[in-house]
C-alpha atoms as a PDB file:
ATOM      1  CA  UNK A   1     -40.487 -11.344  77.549  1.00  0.00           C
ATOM      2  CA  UNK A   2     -39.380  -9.836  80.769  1.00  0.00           C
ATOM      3  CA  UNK A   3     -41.705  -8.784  83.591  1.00  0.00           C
ATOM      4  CA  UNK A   4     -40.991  -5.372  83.057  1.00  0.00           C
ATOM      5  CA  UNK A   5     -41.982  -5.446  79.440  1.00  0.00           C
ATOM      6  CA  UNK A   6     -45.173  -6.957  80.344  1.00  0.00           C
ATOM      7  CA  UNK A   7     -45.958  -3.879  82.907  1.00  0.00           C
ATOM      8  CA  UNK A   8     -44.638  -1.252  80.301  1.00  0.00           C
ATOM      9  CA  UNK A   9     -47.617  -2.941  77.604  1.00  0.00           C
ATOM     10  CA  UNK A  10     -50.404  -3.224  80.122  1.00  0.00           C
ATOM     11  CA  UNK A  11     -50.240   0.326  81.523  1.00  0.00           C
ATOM     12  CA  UNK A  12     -49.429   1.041  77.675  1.00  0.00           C
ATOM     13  CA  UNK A  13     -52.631  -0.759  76.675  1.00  0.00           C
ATOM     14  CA  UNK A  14     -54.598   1.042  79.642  1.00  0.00           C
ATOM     15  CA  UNK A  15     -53.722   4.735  78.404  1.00  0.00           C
ATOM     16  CA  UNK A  16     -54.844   3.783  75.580  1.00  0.00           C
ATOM     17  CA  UNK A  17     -58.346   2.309  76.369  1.00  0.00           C
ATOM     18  CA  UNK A  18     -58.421   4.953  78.592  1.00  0.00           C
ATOM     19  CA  UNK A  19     -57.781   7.777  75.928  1.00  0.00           C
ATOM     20  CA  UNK A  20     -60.371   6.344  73.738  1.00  0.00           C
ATOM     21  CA  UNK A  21     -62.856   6.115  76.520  1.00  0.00           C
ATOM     22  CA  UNK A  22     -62.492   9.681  77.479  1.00  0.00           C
ATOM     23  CA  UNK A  23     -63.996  10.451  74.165  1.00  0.00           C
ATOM     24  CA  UNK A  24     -66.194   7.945  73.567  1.00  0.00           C
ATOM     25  CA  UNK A  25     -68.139   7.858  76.950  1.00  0.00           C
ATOM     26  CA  UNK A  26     -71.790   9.377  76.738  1.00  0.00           C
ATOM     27  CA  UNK A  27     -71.645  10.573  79.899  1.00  0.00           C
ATOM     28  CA  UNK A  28     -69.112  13.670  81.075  1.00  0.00           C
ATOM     29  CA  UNK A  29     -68.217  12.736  84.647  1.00  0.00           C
ATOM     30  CA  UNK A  30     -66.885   8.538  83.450  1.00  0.00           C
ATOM     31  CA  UNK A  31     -65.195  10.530  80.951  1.00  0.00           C
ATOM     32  CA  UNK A  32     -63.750  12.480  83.466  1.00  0.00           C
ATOM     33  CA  UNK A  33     -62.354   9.493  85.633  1.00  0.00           C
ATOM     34  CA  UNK A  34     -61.306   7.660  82.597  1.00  0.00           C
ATOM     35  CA  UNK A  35     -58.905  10.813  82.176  1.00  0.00           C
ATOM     36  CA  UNK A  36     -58.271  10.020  85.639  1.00  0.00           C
ATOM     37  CA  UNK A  37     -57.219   6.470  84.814  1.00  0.00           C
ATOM     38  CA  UNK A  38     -55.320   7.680  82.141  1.00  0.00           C
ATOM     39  CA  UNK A  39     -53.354   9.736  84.373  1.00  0.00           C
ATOM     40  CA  UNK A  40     -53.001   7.064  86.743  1.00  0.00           C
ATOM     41  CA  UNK A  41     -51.273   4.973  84.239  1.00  0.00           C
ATOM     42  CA  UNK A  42     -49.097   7.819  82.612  1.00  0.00           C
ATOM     43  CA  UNK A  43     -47.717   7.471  85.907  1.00  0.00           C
ATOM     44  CA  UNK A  44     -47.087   3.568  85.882  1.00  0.00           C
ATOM     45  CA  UNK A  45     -45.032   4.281  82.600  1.00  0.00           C
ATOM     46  CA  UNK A  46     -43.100   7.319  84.558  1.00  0.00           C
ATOM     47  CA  UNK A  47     -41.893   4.934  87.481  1.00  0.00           C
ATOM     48  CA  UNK A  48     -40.672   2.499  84.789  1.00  0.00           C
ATOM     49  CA  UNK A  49     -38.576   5.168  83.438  1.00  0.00           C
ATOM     50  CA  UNK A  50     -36.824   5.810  87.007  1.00  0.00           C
ATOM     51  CA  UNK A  51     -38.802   9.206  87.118  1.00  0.00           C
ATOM     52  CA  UNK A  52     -40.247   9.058  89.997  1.00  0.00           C
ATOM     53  CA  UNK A  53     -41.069  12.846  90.798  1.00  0.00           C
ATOM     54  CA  UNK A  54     -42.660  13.361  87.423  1.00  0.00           C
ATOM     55  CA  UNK A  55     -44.697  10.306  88.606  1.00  0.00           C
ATOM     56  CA  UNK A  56     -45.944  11.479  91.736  1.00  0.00           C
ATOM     57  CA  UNK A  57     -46.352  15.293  90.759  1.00  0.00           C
ATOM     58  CA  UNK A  58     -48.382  13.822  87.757  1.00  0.00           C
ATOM     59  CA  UNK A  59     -50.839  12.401  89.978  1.00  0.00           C
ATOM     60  CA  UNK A  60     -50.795  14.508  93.026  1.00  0.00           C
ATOM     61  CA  UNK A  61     -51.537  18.329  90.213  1.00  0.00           C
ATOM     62  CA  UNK A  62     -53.423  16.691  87.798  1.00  0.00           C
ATOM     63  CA  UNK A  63     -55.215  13.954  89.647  1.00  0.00           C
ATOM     64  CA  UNK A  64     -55.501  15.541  93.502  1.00  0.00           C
ATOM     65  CA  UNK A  65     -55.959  18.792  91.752  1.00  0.00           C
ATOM     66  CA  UNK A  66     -57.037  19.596  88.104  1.00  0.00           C
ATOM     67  CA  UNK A  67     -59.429  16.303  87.869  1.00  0.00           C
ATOM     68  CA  UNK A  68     -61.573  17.029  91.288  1.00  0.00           C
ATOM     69  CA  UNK A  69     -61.940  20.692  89.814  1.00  0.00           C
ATOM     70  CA  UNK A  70     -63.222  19.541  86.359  1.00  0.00           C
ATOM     71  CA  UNK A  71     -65.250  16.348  88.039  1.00  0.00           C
ATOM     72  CA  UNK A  72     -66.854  19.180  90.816  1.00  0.00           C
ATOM     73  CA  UNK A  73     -67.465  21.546  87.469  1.00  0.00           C
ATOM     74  CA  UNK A  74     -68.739  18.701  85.907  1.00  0.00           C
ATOM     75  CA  UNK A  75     -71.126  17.646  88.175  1.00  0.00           C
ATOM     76  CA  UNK A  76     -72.182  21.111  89.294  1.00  0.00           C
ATOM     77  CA  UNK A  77     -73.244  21.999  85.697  1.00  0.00           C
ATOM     78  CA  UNK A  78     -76.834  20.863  84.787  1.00  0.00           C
ATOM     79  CA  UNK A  79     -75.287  19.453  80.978  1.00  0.00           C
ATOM     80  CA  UNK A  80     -77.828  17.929  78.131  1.00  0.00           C
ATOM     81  CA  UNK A  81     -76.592  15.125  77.754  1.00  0.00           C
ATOM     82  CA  UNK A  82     -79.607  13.988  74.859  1.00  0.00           C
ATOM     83  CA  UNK A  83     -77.420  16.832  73.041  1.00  0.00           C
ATOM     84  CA  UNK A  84     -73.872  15.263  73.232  1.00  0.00           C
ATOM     85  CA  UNK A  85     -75.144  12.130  72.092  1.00  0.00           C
ATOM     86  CA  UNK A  86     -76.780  13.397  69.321  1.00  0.00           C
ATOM     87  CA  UNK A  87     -73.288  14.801  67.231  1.00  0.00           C
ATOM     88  CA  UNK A  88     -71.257  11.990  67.828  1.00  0.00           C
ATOM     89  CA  UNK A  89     -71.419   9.922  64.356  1.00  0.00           C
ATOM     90  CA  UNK A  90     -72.113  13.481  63.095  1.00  0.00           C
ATOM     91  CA  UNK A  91     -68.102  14.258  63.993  1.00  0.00           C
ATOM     92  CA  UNK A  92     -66.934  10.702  63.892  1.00  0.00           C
ATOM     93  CA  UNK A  93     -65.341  10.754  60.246  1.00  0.00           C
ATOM     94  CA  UNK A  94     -63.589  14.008  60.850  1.00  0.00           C
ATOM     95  CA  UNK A  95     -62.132  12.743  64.030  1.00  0.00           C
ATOM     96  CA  UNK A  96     -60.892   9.730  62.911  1.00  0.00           C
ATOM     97  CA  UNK A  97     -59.263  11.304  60.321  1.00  0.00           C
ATOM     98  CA  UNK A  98     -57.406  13.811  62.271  1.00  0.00           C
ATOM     99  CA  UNK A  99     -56.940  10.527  64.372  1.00  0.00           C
ATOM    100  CA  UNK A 100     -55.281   8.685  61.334  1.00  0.00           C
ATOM    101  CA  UNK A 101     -53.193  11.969  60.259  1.00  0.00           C
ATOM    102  CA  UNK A 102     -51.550  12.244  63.983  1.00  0.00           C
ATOM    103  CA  UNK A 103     -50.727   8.397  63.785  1.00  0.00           C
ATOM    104  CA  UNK A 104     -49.078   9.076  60.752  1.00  0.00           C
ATOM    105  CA  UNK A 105     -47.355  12.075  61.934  1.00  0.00           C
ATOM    106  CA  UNK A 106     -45.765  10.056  64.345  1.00  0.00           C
ATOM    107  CA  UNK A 107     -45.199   6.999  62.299  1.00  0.00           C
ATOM    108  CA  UNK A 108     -43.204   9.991  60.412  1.00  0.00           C
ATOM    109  CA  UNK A 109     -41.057  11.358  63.470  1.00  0.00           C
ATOM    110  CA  UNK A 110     -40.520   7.995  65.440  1.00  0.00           C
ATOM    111  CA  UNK A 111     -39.789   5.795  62.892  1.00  0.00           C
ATOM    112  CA  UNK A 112     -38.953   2.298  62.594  1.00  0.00           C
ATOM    113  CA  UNK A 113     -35.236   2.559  63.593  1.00  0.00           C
ATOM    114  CA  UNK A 114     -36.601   2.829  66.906  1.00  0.00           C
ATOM    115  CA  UNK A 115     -38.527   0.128  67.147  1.00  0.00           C
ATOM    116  CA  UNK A 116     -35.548  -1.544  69.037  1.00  0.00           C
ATOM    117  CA  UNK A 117     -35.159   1.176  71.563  1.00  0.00           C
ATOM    118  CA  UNK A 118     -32.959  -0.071  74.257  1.00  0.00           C
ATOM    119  CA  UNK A 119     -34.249  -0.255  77.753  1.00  0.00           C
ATOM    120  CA  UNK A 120     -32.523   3.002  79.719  1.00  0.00           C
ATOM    121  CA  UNK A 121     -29.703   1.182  81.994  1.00  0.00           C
ATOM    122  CA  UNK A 122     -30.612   1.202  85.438  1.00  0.00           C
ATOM    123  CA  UNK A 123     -28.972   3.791  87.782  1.00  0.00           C
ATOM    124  CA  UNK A 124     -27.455   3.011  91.274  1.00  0.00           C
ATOM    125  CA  UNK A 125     -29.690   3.580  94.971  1.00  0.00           C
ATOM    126  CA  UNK A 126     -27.659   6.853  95.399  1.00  0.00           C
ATOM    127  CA  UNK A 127     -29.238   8.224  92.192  1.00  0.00           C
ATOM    128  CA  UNK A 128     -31.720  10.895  92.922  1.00  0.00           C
ATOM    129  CA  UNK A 129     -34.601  11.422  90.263  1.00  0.00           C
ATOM    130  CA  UNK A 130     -35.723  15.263  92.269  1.00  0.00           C
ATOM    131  CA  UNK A 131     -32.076  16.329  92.375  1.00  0.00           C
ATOM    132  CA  UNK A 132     -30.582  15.450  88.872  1.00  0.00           C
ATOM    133  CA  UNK A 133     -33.830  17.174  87.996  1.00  0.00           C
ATOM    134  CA  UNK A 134     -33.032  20.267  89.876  1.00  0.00           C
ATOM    135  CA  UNK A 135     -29.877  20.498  88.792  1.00  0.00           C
ATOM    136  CA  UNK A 136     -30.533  20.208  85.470  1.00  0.00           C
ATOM    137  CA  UNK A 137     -33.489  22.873  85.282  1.00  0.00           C
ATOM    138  CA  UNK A 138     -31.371  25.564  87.278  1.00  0.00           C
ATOM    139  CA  UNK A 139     -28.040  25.014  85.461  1.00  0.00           C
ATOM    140  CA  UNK A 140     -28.469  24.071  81.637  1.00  0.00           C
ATOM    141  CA  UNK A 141     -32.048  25.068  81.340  1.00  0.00           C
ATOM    142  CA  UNK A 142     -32.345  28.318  83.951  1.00  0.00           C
ATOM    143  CA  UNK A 143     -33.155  31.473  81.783  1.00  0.00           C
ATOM    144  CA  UNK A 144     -35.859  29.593  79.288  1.00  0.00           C
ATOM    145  CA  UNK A 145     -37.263  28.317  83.167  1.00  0.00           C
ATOM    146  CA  UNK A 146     -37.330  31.620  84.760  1.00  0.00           C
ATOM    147  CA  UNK A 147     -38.582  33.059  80.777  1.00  0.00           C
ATOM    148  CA  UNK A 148     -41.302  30.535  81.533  1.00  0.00           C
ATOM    149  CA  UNK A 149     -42.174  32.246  84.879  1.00  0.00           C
ATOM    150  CA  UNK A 150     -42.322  35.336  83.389  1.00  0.00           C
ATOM    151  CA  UNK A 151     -44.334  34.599  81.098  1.00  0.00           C
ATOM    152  CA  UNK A 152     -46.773  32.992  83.661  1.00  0.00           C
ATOM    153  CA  UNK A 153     -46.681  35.547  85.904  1.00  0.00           C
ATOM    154  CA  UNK A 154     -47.349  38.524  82.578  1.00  0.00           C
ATOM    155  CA  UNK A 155     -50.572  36.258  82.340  1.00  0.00           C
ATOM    156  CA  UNK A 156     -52.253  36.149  85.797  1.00  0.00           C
ATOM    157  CA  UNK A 157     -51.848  39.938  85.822  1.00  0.00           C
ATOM    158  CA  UNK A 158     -53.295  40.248  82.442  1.00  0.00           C
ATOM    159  CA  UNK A 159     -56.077  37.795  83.815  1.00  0.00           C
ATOM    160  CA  UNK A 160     -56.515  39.936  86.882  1.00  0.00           C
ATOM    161  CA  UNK A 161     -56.507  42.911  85.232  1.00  0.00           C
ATOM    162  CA  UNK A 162     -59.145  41.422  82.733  1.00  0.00           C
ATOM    163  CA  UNK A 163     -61.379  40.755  85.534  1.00  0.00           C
ATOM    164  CA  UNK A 164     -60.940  43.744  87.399  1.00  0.00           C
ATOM    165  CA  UNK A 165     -61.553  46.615  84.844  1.00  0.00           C
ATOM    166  CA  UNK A 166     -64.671  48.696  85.271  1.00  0.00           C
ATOM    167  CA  UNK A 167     -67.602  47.798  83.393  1.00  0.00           C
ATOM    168  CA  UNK A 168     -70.468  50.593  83.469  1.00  0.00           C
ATOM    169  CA  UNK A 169     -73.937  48.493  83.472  1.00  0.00           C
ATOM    170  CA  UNK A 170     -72.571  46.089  86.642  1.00  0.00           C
ATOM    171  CA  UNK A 171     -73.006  47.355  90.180  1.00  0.00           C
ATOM    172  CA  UNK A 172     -70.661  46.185  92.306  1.00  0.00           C
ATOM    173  CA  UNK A 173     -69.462  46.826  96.461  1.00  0.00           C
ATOM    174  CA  UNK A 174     -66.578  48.839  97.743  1.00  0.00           C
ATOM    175  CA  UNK A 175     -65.746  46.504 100.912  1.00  0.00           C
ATOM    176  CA  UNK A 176     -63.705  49.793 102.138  1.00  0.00           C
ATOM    177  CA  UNK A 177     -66.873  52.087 102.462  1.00  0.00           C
ATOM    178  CA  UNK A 178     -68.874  48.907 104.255  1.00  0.00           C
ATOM    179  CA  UNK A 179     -66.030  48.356 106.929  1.00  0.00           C
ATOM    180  CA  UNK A 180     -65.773  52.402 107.593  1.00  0.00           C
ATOM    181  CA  UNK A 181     -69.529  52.263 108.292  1.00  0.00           C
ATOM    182  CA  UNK A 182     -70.425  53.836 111.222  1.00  0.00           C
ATOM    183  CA  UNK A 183     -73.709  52.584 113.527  1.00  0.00           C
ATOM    184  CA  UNK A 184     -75.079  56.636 113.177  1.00  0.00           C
ATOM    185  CA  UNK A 185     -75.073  56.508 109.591  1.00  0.00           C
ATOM    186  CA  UNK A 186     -77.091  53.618 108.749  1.00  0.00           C
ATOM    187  CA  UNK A 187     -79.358  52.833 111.453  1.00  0.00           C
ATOM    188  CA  UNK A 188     -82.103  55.510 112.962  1.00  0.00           C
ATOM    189  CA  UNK A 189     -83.831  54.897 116.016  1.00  0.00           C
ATOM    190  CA  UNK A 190     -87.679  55.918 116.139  1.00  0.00           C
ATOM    191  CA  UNK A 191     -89.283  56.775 119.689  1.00  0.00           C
ATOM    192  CA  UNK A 192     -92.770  56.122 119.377  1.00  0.00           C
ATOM    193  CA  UNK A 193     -95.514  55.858 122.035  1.00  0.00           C
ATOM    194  CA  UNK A 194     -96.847  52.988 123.494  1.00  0.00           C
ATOM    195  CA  UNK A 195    -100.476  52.194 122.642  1.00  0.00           C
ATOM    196  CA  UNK A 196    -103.018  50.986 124.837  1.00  0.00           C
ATOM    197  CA  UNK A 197    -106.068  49.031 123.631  1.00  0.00           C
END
């Protein structure tokens, strides 16, 4: 077995301790950096494949970004943990059965004719993971891309204007009227005597 083959099972074997970890732990913040170490190792399995800016851009959104948000959420939140524990073996048939159902879904699709995949030939030092990339997602793939950025954009303007609409029972401040405040308006200065005891 070659030395690559080992590293392409052990990062294999990790994302998949990992995955099952992130649903068994008890606790919501080790499930949170076993996602982490899932991630970490989706990554492994991206260099092997000669994709390196998948690899990094894997773990510098979803790592640097996405996982510190749901860890700080996480941790922020004041979660019962007494009642996660108590629906696990309440659940666990039903999720191993969807479990057992997706394995053979893909037992289905994959197959065994490619159980003896080749290994992807190795490209040359003037082969460039970003730009083939690139080139690929602005030549063959460019109006489902830019459909895709419609779509995303269509959806933080329905999200903003979600959030924005007027709702009649919540007070809220008009940052224009407290910037055009003027000193006269709010504040009244009272002469009053001095008194003497």
């Amino acid at each position: 077995m070659a030395f690559e083959q080992i590293i392409f099972y052990f990062f294999s074997a990790m994302v998949l301790l990992a995955g099952v970890m992130v649903i068994t732990a008890r606790n919501p913040v080790y499930a949170a950096l076993f996602l982490v170490m899932a991630f970490f190792s989706s990554s492994a399995l991206w260099l092997l494949l000669e994709a390196e800016f998948l690899a990094i851009t894997l773990v510098l959104v979803y790592v640097g970004a996405v996982m510190v948000l749901f860890l700080f959420v996480v941790m922020m939140l004041d979660i019962n943990l007494v009642a996660l524990r108590e629906g696990f073996m309440r659940y666990l048939p039903v999720g191993a059965l969807v479990a057992i159902s997706v394995i053979a879904m893909m037992t289905m699709v994959v197959g065994p004719e490619f159980a003896d995949f080749p290994i992807p030939e190795r490209k040359g030092p003037e082969y460039n993971n970003t730009a083939e990339l690139g080139r690929i997602l602005y030549t063959e793939y460019v109006y489902p891309f830019e459909l895709a950025a419609v779509i995303l954009v269509v959806a933080i303007v329905a999200a903003i204007a979600l959030t924005l609409r007027r709702r009649p029972m919540v007070r809220k401040q008009n940052p224009d009227q407290q910037v055009s405040v003027r000193k006269e308006e709010r504040v009244r200065i009272v002469k009053m005597d001095v008194e003497k005891r």
